[in-house]
C-alpha atoms as a PDB file:
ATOM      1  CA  UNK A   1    -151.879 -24.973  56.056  1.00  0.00           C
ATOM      2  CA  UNK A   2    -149.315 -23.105  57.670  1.00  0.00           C
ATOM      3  CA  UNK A   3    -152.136 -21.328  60.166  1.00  0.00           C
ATOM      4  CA  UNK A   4    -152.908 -24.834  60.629  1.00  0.00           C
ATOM      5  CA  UNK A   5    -150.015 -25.960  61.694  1.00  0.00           C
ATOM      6  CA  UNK A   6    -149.408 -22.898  63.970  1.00  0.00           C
ATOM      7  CA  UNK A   7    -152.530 -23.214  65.611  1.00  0.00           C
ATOM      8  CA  UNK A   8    -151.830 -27.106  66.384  1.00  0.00           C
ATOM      9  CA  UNK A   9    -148.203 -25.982  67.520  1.00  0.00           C
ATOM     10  CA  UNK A  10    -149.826 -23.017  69.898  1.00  0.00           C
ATOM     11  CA  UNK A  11    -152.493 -25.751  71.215  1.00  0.00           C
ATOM     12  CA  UNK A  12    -149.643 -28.199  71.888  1.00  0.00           C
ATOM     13  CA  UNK A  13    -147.724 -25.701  73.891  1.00  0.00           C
ATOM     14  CA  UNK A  14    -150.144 -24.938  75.672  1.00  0.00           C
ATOM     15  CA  UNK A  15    -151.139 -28.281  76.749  1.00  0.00           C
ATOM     16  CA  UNK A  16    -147.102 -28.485  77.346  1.00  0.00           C
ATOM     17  CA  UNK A  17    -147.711 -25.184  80.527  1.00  0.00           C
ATOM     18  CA  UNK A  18    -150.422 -27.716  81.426  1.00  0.00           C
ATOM     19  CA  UNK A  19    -148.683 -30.701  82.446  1.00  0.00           C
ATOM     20  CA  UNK A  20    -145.689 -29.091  83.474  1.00  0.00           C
ATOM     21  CA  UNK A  21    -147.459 -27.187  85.677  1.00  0.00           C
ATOM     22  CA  UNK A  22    -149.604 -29.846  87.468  1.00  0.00           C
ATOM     23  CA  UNK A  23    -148.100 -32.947  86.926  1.00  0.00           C
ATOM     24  CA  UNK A  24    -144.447 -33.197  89.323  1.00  0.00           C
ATOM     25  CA  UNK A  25    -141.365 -33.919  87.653  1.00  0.00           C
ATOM     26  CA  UNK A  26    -141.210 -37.775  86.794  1.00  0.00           C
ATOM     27  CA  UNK A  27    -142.126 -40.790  84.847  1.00  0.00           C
ATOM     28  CA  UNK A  28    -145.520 -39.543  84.794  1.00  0.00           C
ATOM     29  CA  UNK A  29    -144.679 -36.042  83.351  1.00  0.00           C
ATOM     30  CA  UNK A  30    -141.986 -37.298  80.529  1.00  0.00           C
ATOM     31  CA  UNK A  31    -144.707 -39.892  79.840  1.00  0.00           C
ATOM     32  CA  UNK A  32    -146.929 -37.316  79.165  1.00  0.00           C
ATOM     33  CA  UNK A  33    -144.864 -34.873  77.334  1.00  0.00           C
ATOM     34  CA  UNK A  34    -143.864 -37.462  75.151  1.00  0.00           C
ATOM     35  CA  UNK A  35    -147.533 -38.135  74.314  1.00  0.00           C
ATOM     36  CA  UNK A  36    -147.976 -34.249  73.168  1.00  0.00           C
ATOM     37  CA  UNK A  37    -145.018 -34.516  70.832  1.00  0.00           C
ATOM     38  CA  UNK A  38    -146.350 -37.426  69.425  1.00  0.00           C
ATOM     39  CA  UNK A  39    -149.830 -35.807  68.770  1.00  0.00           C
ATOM     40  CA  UNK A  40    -147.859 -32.750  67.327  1.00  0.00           C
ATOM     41  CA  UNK A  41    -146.253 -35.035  64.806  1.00  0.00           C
ATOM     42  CA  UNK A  42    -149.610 -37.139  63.765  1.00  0.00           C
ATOM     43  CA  UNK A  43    -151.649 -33.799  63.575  1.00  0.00           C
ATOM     44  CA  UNK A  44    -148.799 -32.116  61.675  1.00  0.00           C
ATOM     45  CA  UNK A  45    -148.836 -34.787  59.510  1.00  0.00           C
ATOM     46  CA  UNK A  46    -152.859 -35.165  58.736  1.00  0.00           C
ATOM     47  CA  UNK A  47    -152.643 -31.459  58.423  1.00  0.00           C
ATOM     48  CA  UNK A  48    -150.108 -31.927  55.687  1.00  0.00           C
ATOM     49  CA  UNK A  49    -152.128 -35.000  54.111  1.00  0.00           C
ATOM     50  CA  UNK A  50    -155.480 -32.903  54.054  1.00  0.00           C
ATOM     51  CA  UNK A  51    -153.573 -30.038  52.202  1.00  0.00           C
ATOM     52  CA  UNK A  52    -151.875 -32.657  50.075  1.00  0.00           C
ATOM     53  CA  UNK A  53    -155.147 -33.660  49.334  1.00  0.00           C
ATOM     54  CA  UNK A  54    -156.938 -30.715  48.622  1.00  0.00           C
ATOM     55  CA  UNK A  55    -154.459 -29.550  46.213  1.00  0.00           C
ATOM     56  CA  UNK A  56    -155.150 -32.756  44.482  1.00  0.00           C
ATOM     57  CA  UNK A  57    -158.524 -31.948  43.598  1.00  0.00           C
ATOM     58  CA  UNK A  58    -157.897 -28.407  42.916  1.00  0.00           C
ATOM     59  CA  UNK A  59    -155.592 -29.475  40.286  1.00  0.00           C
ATOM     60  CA  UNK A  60    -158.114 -32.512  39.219  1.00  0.00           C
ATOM     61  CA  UNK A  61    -161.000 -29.395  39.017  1.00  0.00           C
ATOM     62  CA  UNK A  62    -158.672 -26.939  36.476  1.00  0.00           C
ATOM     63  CA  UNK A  63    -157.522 -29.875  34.726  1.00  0.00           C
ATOM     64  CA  UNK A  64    -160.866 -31.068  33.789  1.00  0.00           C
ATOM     65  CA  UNK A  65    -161.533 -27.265  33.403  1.00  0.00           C
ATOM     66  CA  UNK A  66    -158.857 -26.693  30.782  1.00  0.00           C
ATOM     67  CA  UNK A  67    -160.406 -29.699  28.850  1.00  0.00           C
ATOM     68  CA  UNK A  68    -163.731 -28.471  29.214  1.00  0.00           C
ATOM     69  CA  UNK A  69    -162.634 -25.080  27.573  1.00  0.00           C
ATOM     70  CA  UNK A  70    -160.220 -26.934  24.893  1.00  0.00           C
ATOM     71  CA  UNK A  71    -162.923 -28.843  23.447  1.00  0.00           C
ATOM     72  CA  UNK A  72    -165.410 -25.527  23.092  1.00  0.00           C
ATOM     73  CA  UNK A  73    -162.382 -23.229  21.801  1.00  0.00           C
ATOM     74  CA  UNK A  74    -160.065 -23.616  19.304  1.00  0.00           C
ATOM     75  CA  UNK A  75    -157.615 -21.225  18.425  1.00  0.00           C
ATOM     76  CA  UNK A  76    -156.444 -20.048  14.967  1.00  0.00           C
ATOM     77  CA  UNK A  77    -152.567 -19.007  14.339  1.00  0.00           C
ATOM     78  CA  UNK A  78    -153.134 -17.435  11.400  1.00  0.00           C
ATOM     79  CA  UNK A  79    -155.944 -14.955  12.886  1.00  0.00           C
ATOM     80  CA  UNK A  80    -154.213 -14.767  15.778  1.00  0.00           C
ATOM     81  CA  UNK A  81    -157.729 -15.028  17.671  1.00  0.00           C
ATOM     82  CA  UNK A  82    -159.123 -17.871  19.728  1.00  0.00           C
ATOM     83  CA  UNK A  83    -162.659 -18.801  18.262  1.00  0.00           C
ATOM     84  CA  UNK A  84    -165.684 -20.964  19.691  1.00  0.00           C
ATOM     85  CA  UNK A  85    -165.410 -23.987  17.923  1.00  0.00           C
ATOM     86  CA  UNK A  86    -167.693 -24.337  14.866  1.00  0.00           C
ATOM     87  CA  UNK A  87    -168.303 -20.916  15.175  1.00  0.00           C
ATOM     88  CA  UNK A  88    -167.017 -17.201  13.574  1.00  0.00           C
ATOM     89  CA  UNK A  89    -167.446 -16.051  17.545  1.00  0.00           C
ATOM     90  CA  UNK A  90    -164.462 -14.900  18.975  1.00  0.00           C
ATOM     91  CA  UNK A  91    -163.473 -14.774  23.128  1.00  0.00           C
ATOM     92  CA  UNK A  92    -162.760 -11.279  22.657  1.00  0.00           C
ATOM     93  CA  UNK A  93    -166.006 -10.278  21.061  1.00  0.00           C
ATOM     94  CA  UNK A  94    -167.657 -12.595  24.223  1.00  0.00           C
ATOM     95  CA  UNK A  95    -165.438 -10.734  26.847  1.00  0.00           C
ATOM     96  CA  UNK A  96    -166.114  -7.217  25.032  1.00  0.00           C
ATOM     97  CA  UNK A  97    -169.588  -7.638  25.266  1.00  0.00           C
ATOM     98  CA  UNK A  98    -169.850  -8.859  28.179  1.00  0.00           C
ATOM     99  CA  UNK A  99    -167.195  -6.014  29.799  1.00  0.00           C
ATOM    100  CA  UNK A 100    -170.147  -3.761  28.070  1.00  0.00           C
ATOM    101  CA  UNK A 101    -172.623  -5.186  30.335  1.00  0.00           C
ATOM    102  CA  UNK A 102    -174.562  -7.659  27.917  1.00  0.00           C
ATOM    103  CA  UNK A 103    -176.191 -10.377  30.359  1.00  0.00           C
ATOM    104  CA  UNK A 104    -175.920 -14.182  29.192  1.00  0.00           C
ATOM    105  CA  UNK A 105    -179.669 -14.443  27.792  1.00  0.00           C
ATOM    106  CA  UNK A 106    -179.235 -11.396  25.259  1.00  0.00           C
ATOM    107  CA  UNK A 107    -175.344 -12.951  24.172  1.00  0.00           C
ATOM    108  CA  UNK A 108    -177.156 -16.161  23.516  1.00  0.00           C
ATOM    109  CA  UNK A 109    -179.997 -14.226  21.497  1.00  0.00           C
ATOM    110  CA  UNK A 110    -177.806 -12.199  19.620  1.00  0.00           C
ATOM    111  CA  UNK A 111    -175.828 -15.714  18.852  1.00  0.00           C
ATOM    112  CA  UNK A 112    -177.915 -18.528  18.479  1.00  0.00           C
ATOM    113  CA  UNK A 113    -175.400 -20.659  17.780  1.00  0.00           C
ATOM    114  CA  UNK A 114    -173.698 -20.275  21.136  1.00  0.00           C
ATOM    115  CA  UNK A 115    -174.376 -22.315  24.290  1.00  0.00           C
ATOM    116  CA  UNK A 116    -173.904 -21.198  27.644  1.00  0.00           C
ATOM    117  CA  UNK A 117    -170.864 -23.278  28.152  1.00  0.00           C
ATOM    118  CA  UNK A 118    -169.486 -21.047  25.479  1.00  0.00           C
ATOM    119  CA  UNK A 119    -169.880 -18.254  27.195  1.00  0.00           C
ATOM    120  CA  UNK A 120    -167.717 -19.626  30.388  1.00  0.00           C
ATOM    121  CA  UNK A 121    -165.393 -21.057  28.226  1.00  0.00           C
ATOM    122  CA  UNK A 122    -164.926 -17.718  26.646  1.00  0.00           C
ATOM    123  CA  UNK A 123    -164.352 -16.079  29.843  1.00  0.00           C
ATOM    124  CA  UNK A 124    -162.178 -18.345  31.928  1.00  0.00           C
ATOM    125  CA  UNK A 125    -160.171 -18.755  28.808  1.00  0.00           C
ATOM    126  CA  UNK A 126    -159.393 -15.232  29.192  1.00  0.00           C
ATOM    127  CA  UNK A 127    -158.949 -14.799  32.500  1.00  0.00           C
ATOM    128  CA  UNK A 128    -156.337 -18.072  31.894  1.00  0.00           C
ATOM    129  CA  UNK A 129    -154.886 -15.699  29.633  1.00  0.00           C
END
């Protein structure tokens, strides 16, 4: 946003040298300089709104994210480990076989009761972590 910004601000200047350059000193000129700072102010702003906006949805994305991983993990005080729920799987066993270079297909073979969902739960619960 704030490259953004600068590069309307650097635009607007230079559209400043412009009309001071070829338009003479006058109605006409203040006229038009008062145009540019207006267009600095409504870009700055729709700048600002489109960030505003796009941080929305990143946070709408992680928050349906986090719920996507709540309801396939749960996590157990008492072993201290986070598990796939219904399952004896743990994220760290996941993330240690996958760190070991196991691919999705032979994870799922080797544990049938896993989906793949699981699996990216597993991992961006960990990397939340």
């Amino acid at each position: 946003m704030k490259r953004s910004i600068a590069s309307l601000k650097a635009a607007c200047k230079s559209l400043r040298f412009i009309v001071e350059e070829t338009v003479p000193p006058g109605p006409d000129r203040d006229e038009a300089l008062a145009h540019l700072r207006s267009l600095f102010y409504i870009g700055k702003e729709a700048i600002i709104a489109e960030a505003d906006a796009v941080d929305q949805l990143v946070e709408e994305h992680y928050t349906a994210e986090a719920q996507a991983i709540e309801e396939r993990l749960v996590h157990d005080p008492d072993e201290k480990e986070t598990f796939v729920r219904g399952t004896l799987v743990t994220v760290t066993q996941i993330v240690a076989l996958v760190s070991q270079g196991w691919d999705d297909d032979t994870i799922l073979r080797t544990h049938p009761e896993l989906e793949p969902d699981d699996l990216l739960a597993c991992l961006a619960h960990q990397e939340a972590a």
